[in-house]
C-alpha atoms as a PDB file:
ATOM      1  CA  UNK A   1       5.608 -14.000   6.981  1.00  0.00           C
ATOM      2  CA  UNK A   2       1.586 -13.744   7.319  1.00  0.00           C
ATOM      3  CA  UNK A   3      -0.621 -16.331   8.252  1.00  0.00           C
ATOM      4  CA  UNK A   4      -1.636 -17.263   4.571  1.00  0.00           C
ATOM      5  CA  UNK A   5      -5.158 -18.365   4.948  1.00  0.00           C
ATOM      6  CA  UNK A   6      -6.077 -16.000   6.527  1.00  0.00           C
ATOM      7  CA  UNK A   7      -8.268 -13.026   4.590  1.00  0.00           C
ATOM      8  CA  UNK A   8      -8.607  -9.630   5.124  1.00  0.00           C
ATOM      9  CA  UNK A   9      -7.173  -5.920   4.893  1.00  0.00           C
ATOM     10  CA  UNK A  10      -3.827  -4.737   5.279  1.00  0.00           C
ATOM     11  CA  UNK A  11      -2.220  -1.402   4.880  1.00  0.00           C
ATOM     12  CA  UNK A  12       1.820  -1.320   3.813  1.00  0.00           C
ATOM     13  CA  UNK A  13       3.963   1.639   4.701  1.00  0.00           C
ATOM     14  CA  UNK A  14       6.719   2.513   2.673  1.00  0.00           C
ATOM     15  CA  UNK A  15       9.458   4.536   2.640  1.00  0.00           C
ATOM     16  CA  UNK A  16      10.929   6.100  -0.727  1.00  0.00           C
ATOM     17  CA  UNK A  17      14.324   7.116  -0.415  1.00  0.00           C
ATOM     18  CA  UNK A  18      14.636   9.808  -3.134  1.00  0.00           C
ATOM     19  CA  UNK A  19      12.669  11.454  -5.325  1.00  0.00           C
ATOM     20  CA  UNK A  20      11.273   9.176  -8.135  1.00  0.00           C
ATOM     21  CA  UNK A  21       9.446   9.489 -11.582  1.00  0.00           C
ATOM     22  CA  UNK A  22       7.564   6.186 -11.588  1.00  0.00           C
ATOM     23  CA  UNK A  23       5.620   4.480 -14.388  1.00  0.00           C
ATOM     24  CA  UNK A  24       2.739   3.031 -12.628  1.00  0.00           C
ATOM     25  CA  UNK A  25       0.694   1.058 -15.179  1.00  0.00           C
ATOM     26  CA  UNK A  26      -1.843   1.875 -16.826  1.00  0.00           C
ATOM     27  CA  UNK A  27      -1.663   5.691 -14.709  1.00  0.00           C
ATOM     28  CA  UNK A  28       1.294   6.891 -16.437  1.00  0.00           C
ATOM     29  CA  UNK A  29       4.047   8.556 -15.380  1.00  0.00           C
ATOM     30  CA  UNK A  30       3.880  10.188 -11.739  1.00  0.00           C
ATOM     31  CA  UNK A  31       6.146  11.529  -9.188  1.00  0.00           C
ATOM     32  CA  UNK A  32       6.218  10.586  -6.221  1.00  0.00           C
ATOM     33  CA  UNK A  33       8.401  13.002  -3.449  1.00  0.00           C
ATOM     34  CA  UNK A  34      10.896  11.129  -0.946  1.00  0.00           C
ATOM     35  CA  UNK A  35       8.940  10.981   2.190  1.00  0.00           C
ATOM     36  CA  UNK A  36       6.551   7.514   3.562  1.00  0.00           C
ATOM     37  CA  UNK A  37       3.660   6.209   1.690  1.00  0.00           C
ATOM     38  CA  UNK A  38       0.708   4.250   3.224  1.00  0.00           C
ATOM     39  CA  UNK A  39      -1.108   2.053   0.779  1.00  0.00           C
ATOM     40  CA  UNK A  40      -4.239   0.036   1.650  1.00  0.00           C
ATOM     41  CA  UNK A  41      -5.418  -3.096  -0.173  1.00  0.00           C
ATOM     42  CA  UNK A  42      -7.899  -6.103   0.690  1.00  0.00           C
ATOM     43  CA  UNK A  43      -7.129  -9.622   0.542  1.00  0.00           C
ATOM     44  CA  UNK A  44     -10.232 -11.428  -0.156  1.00  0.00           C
ATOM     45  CA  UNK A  45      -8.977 -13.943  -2.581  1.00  0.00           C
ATOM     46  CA  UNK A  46      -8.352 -17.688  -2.596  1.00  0.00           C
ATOM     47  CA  UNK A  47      -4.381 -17.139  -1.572  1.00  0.00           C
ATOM     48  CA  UNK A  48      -5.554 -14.208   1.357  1.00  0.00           C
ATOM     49  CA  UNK A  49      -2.262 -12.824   3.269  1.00  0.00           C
ATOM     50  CA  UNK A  50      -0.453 -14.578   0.302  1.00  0.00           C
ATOM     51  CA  UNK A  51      -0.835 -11.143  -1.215  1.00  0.00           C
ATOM     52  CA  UNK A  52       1.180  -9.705   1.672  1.00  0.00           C
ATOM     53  CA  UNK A  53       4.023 -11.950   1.410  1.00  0.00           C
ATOM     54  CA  UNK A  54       4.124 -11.186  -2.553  1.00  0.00           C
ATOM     55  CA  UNK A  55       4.626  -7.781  -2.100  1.00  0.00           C
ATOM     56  CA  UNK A  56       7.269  -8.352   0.321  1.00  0.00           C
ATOM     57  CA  UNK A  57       9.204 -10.316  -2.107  1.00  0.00           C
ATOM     58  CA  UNK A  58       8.050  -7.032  -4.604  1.00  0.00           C
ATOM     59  CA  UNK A  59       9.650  -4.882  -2.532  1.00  0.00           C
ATOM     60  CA  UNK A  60      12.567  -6.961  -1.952  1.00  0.00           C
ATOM     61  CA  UNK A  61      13.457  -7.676  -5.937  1.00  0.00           C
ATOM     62  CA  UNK A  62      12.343 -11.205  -5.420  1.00  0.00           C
ATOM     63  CA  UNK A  63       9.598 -11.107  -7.700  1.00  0.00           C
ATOM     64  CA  UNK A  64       9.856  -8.602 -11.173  1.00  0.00           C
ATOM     65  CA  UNK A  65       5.937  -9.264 -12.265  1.00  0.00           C
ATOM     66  CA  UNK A  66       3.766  -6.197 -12.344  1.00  0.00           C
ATOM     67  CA  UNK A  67       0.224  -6.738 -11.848  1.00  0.00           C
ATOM     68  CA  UNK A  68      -0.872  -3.952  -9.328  1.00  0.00           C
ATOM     69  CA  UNK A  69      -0.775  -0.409  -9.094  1.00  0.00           C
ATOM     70  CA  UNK A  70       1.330  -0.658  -5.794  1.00  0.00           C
ATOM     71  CA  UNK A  71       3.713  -3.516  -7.832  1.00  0.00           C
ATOM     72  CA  UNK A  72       5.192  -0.996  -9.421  1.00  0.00           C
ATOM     73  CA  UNK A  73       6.250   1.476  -6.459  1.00  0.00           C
ATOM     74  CA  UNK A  74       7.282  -1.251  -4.259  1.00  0.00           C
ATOM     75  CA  UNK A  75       9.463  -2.479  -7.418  1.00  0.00           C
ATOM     76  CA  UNK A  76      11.344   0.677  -7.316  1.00  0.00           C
ATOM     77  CA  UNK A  77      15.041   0.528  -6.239  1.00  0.00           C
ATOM     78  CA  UNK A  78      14.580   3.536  -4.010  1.00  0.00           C
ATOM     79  CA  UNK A  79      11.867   1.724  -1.712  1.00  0.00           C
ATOM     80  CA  UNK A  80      11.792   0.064   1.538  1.00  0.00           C
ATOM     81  CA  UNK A  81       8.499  -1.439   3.178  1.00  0.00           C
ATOM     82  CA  UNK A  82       8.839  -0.165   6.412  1.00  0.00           C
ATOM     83  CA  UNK A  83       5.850  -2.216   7.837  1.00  0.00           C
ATOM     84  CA  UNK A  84       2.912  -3.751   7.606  1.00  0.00           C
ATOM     85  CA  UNK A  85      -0.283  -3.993   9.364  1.00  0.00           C
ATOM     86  CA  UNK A  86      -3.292  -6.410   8.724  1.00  0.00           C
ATOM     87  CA  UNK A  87      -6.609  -7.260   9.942  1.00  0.00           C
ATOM     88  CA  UNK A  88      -8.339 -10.751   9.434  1.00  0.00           C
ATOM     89  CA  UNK A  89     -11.831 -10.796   9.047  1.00  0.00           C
ATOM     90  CA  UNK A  90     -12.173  -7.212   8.250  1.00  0.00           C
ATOM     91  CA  UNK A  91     -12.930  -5.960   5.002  1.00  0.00           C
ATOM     92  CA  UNK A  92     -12.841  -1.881   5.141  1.00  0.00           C
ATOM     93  CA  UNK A  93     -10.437  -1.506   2.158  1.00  0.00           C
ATOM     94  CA  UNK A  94     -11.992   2.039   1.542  1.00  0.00           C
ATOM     95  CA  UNK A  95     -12.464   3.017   4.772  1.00  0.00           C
ATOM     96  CA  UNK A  96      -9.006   2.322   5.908  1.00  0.00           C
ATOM     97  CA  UNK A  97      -8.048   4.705   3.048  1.00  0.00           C
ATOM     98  CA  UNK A  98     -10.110   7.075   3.417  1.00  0.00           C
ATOM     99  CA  UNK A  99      -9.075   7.217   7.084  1.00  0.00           C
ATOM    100  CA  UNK A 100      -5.339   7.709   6.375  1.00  0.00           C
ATOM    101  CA  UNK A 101      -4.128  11.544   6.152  1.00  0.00           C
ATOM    102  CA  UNK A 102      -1.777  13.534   3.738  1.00  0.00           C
ATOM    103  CA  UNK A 103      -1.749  14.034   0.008  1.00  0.00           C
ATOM    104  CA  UNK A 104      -3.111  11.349  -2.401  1.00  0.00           C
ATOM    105  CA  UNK A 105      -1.630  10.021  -5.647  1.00  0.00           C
ATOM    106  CA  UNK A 106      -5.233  10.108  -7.468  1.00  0.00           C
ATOM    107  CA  UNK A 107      -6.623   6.895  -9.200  1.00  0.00           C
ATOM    108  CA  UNK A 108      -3.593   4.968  -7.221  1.00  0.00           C
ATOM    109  CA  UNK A 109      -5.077   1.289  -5.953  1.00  0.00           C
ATOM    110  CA  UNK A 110      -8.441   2.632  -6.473  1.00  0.00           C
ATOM    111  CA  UNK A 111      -9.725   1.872 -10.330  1.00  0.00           C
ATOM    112  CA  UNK A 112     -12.033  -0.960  -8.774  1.00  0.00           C
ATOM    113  CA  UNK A 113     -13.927   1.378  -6.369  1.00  0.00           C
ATOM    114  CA  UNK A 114     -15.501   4.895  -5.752  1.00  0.00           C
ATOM    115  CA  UNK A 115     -12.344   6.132  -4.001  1.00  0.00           C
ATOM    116  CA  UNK A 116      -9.990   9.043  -4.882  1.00  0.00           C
ATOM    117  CA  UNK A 117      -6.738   6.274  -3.877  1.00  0.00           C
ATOM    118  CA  UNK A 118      -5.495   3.936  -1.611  1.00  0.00           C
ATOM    119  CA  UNK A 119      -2.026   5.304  -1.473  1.00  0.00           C
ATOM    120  CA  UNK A 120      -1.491   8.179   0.617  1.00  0.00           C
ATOM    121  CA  UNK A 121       1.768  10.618   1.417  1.00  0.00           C
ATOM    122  CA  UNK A 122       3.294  11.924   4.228  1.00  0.00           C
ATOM    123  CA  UNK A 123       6.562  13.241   4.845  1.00  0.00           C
ATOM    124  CA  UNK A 124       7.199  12.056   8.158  1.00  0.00           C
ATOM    125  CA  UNK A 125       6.406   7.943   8.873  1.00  0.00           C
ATOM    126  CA  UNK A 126       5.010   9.154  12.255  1.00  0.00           C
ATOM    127  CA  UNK A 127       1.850  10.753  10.699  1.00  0.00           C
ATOM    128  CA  UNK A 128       1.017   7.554   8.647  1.00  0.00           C
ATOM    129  CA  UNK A 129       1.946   5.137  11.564  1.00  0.00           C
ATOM    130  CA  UNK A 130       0.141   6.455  13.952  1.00  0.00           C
ATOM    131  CA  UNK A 131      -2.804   7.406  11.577  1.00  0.00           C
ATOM    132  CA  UNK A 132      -3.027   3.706  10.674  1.00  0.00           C
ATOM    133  CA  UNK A 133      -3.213   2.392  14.018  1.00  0.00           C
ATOM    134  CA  UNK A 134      -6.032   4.591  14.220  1.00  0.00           C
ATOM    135  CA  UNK A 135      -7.851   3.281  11.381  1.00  0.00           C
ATOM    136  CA  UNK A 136      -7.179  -0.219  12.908  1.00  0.00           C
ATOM    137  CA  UNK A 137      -8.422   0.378  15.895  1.00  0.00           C
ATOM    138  CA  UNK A 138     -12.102   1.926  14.954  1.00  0.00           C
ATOM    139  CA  UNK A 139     -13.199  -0.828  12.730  1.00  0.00           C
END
């Protein structure tokens, strides 16, 4: 679990099994190609990390509300979160993002800022993993 209190950024990465069509809110219908997602959020609220641990239990099929873009990936059967990596203190949401590499699933995470998304692809978990250590590490 993460330290609750605490507020910040995190980025989840995600592994999709198969191939999925996915009805992502108020987006539509998109697909989304087996391979490892990395999506980037900000917890700057009153519950913080709280966030974090909800979509865990999201991901899990602990908790069936849909509220967020990334709610309804991590709600698909076909999903595993892989990992997860946060940073108290630091709020660089859109930098994180923009820092990650591989294709984009446009407007995903992003309708409350200037960015293209906060989800991005990869087919292999290395590229993302190492990619978000990166990001980490020059904020």
């Amino acid at each position: 679990m993460t330290e609750t209190r605490a507020k910040g950024t995190y980025t989840l990465l995600i592994e999709l099994e198969a191939n999925a069509e996915i009805g992502v809110g108020a987006l539509g219908l998109r697909d989304f190609p087996a391979g490892w997602y990395a999506y980037t959020g900000s917890a700057f609220g009153t519950g913080g990390f709280s966030r974090v641990d909800r979509h865990r239990r999201v991901a899990a099929g602990d908790h069936d509300v849909r509220h967020w873009h990334i709610d309804y990936l991590l709600g698909h059967p076909a999903v595993r979160l892989d990992a997860v990596r946060t940073s108290a203190g630091l709020d660089a949401e859109c930098r994180v993002a923009r820092a990650l590499p591989g294709e984009r699933v446009a407007g995903f995470g992003a309708s409350d800022c200037g960015c293209d998304s906060h989800l991005a692809y990869a087919t292999e978990r290395t590229i993302l993993s190492r990619a978000i250590g990166n990001a980490y590490a020059e904020q």
